[in-house]
PDB file of N, CA and C in Angstrom:
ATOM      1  N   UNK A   1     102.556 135.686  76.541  1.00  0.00           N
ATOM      2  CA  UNK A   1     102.125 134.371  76.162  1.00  0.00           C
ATOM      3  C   UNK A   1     101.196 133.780  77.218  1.00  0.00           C
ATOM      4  N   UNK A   2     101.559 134.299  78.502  1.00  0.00           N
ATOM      5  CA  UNK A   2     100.569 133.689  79.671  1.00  0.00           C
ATOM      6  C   UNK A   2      99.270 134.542  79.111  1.00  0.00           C
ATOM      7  N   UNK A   3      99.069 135.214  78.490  1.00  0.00           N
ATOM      8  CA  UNK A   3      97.554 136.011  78.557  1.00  0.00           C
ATOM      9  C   UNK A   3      96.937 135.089  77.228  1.00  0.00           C
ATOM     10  N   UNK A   4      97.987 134.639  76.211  1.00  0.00           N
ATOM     11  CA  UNK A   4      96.331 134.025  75.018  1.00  0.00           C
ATOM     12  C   UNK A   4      96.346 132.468  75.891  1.00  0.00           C
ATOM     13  N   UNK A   5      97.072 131.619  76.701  1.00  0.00           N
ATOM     14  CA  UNK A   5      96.566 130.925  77.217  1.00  0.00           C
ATOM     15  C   UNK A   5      95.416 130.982  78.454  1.00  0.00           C
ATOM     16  N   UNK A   6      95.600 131.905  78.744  1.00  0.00           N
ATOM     17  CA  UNK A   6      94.672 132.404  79.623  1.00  0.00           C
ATOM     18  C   UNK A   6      93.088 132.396  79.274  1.00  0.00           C
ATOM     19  N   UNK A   7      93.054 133.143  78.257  1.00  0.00           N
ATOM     20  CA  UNK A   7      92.005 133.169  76.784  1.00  0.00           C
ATOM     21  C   UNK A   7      91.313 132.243  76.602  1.00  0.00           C
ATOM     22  N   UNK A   8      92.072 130.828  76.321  1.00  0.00           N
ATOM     23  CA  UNK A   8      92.065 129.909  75.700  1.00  0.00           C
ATOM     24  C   UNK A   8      91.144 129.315  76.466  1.00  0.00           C
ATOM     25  N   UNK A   9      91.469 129.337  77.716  1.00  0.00           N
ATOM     26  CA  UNK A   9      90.805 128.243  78.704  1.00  0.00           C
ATOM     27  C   UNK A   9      89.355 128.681  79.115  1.00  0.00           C
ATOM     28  N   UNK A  10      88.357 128.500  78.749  1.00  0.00           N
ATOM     29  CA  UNK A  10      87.266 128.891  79.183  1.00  0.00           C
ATOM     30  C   UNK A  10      86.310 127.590  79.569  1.00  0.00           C
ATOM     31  N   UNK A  11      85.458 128.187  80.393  1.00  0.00           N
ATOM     32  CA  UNK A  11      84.086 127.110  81.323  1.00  0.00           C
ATOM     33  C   UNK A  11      83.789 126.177  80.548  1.00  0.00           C
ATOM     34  N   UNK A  12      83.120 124.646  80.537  1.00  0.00           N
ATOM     35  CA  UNK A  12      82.999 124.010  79.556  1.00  0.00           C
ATOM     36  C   UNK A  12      81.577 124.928  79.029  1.00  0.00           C
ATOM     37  N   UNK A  13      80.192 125.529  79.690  1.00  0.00           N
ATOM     38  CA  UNK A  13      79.214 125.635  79.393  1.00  0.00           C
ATOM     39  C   UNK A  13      79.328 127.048  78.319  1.00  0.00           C
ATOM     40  N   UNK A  14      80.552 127.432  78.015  1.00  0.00           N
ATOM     41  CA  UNK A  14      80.159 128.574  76.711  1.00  0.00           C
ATOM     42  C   UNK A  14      80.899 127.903  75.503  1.00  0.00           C
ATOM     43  N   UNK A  15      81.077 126.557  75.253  1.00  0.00           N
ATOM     44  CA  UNK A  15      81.245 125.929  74.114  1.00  0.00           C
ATOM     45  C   UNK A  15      79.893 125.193  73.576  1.00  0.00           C
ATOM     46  N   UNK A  16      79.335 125.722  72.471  1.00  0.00           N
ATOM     47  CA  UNK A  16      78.038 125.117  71.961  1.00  0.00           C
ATOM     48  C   UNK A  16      77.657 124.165  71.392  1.00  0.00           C
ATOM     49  N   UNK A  17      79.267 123.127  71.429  1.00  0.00           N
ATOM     50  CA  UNK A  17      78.709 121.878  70.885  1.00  0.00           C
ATOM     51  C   UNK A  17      78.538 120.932  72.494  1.00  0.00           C
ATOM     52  N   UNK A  18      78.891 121.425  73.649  1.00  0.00           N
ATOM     53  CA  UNK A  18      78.689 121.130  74.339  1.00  0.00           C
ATOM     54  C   UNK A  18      77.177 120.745  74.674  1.00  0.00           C
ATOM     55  N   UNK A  19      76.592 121.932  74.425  1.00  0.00           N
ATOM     56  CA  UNK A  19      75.354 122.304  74.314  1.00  0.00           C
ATOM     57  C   UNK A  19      74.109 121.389  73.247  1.00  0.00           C
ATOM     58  N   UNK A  20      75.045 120.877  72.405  1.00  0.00           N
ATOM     59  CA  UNK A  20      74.453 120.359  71.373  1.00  0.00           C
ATOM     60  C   UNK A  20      74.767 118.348  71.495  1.00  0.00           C
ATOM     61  N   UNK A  21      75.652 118.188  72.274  1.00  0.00           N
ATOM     62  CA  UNK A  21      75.801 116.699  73.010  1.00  0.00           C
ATOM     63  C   UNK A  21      74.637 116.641  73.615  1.00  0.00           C
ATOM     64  N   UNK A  22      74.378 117.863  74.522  1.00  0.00           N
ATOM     65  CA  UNK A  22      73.815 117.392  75.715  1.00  0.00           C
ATOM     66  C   UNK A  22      72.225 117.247  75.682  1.00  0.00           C
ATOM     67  N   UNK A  23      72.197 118.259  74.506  1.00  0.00           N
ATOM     68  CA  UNK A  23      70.175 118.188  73.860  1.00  0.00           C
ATOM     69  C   UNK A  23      69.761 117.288  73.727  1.00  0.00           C
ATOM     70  N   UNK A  24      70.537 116.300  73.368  1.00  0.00           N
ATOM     71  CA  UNK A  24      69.613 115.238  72.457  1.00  0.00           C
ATOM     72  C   UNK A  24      69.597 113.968  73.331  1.00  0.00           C
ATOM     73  N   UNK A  25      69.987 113.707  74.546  1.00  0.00           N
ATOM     74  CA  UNK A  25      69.327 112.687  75.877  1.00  0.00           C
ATOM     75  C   UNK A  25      68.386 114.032  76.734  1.00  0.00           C
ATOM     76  N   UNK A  26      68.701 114.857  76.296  1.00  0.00           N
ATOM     77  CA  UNK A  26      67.971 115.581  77.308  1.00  0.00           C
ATOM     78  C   UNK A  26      66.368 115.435  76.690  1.00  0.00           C
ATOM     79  N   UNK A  27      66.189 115.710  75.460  1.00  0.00           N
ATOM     80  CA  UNK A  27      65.239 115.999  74.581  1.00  0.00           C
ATOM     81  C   UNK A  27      64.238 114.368  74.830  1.00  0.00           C
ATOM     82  N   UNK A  28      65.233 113.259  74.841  1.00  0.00           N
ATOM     83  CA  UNK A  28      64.582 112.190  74.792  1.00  0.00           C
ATOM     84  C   UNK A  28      64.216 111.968  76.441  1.00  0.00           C
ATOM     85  N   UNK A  29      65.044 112.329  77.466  1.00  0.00           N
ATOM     86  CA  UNK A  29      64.540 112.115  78.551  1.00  0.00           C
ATOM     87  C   UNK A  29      63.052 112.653  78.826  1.00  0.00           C
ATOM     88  N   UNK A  30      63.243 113.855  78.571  1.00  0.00           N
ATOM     89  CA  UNK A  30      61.813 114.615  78.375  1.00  0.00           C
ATOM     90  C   UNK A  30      60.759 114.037  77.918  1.00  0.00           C
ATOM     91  N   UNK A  31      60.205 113.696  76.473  1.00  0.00           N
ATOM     92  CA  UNK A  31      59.660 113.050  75.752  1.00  0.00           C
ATOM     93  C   UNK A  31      59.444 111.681  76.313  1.00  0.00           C
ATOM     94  N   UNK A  32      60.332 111.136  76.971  1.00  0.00           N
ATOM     95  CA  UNK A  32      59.868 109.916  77.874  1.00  0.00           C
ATOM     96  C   UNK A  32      59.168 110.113  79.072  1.00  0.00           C
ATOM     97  N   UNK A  33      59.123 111.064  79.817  1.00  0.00           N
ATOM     98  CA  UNK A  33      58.504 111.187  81.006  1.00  0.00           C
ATOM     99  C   UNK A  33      56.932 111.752  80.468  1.00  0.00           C
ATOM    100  N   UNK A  34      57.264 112.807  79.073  1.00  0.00           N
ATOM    101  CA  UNK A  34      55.535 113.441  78.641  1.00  0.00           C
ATOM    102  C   UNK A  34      54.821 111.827  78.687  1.00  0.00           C
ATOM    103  N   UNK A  35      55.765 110.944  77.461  1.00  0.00           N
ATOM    104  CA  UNK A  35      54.795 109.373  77.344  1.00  0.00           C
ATOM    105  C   UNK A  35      54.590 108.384  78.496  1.00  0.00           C
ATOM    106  N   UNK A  36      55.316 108.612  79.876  1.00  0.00           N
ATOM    107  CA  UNK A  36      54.915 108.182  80.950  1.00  0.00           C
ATOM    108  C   UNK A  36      53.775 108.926  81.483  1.00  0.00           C
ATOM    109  N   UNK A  37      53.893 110.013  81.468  1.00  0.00           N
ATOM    110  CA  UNK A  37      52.699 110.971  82.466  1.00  0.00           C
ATOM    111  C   UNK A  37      51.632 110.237  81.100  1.00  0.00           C
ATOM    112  N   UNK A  38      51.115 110.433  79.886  1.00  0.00           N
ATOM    113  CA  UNK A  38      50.346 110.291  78.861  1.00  0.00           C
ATOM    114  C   UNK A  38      49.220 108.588  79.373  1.00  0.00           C
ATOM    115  N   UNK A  39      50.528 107.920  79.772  1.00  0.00           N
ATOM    116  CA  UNK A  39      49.909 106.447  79.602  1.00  0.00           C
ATOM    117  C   UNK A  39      49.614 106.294  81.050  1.00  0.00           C
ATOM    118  N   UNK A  40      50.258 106.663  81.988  1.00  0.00           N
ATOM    119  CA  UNK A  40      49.823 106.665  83.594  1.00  0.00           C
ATOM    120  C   UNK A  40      48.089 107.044  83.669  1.00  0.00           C
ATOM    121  N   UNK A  41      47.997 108.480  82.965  1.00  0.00           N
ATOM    122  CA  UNK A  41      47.362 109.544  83.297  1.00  0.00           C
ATOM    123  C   UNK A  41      45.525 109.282  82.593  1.00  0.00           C
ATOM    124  N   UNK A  42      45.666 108.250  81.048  1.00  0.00           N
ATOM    125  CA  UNK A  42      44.706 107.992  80.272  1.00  0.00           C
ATOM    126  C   UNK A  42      44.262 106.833  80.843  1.00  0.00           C
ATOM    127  N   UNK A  43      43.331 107.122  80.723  1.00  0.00           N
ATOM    128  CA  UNK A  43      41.953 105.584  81.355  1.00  0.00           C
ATOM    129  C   UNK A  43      42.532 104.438  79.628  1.00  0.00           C
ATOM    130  N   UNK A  44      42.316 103.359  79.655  1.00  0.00           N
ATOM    131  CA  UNK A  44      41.974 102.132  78.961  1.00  0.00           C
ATOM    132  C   UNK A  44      40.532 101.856  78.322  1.00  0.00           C
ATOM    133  N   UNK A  45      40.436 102.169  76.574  1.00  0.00           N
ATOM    134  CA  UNK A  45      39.017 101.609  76.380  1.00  0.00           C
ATOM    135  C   UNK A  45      38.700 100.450  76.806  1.00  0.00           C
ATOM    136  N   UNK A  46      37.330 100.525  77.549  1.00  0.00           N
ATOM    137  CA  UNK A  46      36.951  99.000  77.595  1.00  0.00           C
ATOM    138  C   UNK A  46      36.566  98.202  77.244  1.00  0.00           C
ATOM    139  N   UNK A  47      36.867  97.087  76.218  1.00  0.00           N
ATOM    140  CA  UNK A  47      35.914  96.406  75.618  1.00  0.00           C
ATOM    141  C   UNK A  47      34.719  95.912  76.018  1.00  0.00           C
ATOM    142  N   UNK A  48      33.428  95.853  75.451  1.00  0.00           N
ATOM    143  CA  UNK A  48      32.211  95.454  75.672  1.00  0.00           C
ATOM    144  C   UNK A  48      32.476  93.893  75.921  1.00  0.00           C
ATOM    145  N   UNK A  49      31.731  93.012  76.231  1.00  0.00           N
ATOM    146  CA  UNK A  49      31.685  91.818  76.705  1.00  0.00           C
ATOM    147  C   UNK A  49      31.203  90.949  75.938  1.00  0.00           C
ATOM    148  N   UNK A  50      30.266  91.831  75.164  1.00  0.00           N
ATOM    149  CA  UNK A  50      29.335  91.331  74.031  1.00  0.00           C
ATOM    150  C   UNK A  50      29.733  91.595  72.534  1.00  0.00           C
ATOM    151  N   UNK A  51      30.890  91.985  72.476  1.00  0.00           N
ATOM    152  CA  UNK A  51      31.885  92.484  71.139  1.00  0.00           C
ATOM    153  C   UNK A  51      31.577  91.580  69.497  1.00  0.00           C
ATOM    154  N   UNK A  52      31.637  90.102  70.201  1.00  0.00           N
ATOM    155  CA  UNK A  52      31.272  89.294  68.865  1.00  0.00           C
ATOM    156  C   UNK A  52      29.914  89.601  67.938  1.00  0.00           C
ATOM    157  N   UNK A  53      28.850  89.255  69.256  1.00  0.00           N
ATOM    158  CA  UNK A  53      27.937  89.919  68.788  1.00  0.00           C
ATOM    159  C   UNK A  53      27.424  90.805  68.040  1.00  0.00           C
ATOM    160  N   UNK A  54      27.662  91.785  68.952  1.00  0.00           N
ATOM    161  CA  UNK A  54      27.691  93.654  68.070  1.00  0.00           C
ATOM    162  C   UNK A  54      28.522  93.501  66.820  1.00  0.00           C
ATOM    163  N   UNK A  55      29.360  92.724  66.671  1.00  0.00           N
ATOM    164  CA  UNK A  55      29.862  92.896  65.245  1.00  0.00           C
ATOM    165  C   UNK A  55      29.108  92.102  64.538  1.00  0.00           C
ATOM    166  N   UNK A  56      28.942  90.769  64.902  1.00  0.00           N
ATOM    167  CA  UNK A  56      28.102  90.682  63.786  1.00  0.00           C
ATOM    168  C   UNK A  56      26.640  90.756  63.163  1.00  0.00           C
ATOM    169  N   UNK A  57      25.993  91.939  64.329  1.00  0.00           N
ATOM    170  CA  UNK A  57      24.947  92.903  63.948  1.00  0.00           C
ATOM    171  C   UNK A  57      25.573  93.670  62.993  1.00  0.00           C
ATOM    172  N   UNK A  58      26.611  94.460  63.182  1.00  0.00           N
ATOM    173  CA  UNK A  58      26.929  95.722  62.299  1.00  0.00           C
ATOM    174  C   UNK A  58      27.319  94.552  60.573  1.00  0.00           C
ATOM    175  N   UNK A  59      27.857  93.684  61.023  1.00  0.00           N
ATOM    176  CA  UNK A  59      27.707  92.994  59.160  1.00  0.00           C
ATOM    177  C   UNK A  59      26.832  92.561  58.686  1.00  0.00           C
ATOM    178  N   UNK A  60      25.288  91.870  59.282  1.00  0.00           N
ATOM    179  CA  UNK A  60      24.216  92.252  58.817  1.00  0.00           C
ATOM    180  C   UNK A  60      23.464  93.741  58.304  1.00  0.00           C
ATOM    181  N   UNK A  61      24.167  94.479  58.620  1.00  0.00           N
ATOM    182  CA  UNK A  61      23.527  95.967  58.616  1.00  0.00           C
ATOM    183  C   UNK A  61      24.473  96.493  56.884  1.00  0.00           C
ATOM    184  N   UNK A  62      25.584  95.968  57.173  1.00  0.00           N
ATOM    185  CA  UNK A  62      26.415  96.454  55.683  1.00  0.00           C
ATOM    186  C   UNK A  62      25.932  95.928  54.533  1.00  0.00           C
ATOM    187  N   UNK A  63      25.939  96.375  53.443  1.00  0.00           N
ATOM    188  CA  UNK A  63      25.391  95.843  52.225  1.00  0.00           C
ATOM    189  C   UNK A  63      26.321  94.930  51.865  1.00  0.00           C
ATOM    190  N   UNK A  64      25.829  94.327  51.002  1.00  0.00           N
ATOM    191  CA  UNK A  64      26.344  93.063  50.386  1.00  0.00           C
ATOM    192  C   UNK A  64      27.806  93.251  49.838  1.00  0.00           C
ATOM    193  N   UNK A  65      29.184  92.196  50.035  1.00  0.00           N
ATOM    194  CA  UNK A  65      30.134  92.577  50.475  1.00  0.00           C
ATOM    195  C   UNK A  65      30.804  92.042  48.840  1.00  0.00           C
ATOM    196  N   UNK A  66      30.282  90.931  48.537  1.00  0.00           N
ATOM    197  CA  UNK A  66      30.258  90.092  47.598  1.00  0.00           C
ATOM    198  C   UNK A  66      29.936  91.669  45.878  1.00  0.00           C
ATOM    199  N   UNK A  67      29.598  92.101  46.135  1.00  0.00           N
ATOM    200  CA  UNK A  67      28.905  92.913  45.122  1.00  0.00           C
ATOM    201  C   UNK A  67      29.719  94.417  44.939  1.00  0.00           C
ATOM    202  N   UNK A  68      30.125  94.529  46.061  1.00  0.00           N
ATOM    203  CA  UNK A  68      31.199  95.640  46.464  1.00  0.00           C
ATOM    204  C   UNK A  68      32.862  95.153  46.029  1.00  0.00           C
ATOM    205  N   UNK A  69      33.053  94.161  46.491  1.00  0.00           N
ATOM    206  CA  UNK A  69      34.641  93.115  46.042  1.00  0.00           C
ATOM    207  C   UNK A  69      34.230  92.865  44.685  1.00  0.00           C
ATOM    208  N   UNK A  70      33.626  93.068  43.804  1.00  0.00           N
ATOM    209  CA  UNK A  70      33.732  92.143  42.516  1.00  0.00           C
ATOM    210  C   UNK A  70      34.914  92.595  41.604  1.00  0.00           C
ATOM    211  N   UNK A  71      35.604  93.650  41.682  1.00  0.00           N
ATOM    212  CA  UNK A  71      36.787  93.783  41.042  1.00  0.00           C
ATOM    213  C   UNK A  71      38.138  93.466  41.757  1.00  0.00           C
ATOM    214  N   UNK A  72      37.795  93.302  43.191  1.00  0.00           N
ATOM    215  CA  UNK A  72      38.952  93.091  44.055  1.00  0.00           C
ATOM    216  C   UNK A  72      39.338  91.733  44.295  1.00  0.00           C
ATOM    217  N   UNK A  73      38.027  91.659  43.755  1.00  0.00           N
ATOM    218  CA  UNK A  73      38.172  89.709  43.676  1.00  0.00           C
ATOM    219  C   UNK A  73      39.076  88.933  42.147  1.00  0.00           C
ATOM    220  N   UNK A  74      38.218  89.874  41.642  1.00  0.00           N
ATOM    221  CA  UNK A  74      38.909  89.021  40.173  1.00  0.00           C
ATOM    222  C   UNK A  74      40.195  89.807  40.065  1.00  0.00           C
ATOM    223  N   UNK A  75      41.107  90.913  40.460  1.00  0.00           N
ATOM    224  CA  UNK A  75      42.485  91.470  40.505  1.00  0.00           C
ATOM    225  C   UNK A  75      43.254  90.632  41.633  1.00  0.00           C
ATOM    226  N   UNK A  76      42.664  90.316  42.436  1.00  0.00           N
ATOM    227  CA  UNK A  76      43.040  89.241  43.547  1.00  0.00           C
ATOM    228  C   UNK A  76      42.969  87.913  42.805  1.00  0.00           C
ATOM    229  N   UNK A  77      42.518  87.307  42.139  1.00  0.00           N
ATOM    230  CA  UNK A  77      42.268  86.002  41.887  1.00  0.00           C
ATOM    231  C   UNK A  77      43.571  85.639  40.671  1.00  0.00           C
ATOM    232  N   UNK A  78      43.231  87.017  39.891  1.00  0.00           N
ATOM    233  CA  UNK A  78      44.408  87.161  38.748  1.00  0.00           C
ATOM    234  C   UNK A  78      45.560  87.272  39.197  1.00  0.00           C
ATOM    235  N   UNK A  79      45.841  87.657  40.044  1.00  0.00           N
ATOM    236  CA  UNK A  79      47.407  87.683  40.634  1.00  0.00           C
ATOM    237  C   UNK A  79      47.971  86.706  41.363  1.00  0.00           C
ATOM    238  N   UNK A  80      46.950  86.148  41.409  1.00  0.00           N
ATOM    239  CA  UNK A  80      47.174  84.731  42.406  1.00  0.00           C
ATOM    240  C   UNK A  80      47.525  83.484  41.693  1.00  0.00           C
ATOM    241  N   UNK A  81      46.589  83.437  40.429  1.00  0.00           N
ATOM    242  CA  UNK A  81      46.255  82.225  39.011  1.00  0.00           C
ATOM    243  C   UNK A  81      46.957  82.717  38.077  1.00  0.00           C
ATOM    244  N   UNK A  82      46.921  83.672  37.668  1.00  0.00           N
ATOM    245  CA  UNK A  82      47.751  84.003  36.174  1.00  0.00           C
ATOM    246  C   UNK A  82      46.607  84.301  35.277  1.00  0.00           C
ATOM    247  N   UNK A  83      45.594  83.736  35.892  1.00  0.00           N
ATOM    248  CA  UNK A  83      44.522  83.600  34.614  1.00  0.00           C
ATOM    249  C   UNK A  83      43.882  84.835  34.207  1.00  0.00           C
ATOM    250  N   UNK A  84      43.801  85.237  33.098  1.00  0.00           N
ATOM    251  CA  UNK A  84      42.927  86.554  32.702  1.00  0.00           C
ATOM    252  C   UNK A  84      41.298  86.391  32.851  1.00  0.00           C
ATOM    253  N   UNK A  85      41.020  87.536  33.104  1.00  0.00           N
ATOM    254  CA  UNK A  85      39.616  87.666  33.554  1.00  0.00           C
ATOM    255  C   UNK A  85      38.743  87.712  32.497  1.00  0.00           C
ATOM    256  N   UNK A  86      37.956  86.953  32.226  1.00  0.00           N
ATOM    257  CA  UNK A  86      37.151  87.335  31.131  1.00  0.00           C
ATOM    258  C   UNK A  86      36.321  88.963  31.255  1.00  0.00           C
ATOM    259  N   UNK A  87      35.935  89.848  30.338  1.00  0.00           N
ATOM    260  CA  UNK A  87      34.975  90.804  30.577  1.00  0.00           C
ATOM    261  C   UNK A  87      34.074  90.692  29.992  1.00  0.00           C
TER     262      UNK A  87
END
């Protein structure tokens, strides 16, 4: 009887749910240090100074916005009013 207790008792590290507690802070510790090194390691875009501007060059440059929305307007307007759209 002293020998299947003997058996019995083994290291904690050859039980595999042991193994399976211990993955999953390990896994996240990891993954936290990759997204520390990631954000340490990457420069910051810089915004231009002149940002307002440049944008509203680039919406002079887009075609007419009014002409492009004309169904998004009246499915927007209808959902808003109730009112049916004439066609």
């Amino acid at each position: 009887m002293a020998s299947d207790s003997a058996q019995a008792v083994q290291p904690w590290w050859k039980f595999g749910y042991v193994w399976l507690v211990i993955a999953g802070p390990a896994i996240v510790v990891v993954a936290s240090l990759v997204t520390v090194y990631l954000a340490v390691s990457g420069k910051d875009p810089v915004v231009d100074e002149d940002y307002y501007r440049k944008g509203l060059e680039i919406n002079q440059t887009l075609p007419d916005k009014a002409a492009n929305m004309a169904p998004a307007t009246q499915a927007r307007n209808h959902a808003a009013t109730g009112v049916q759209a004439s066609d």
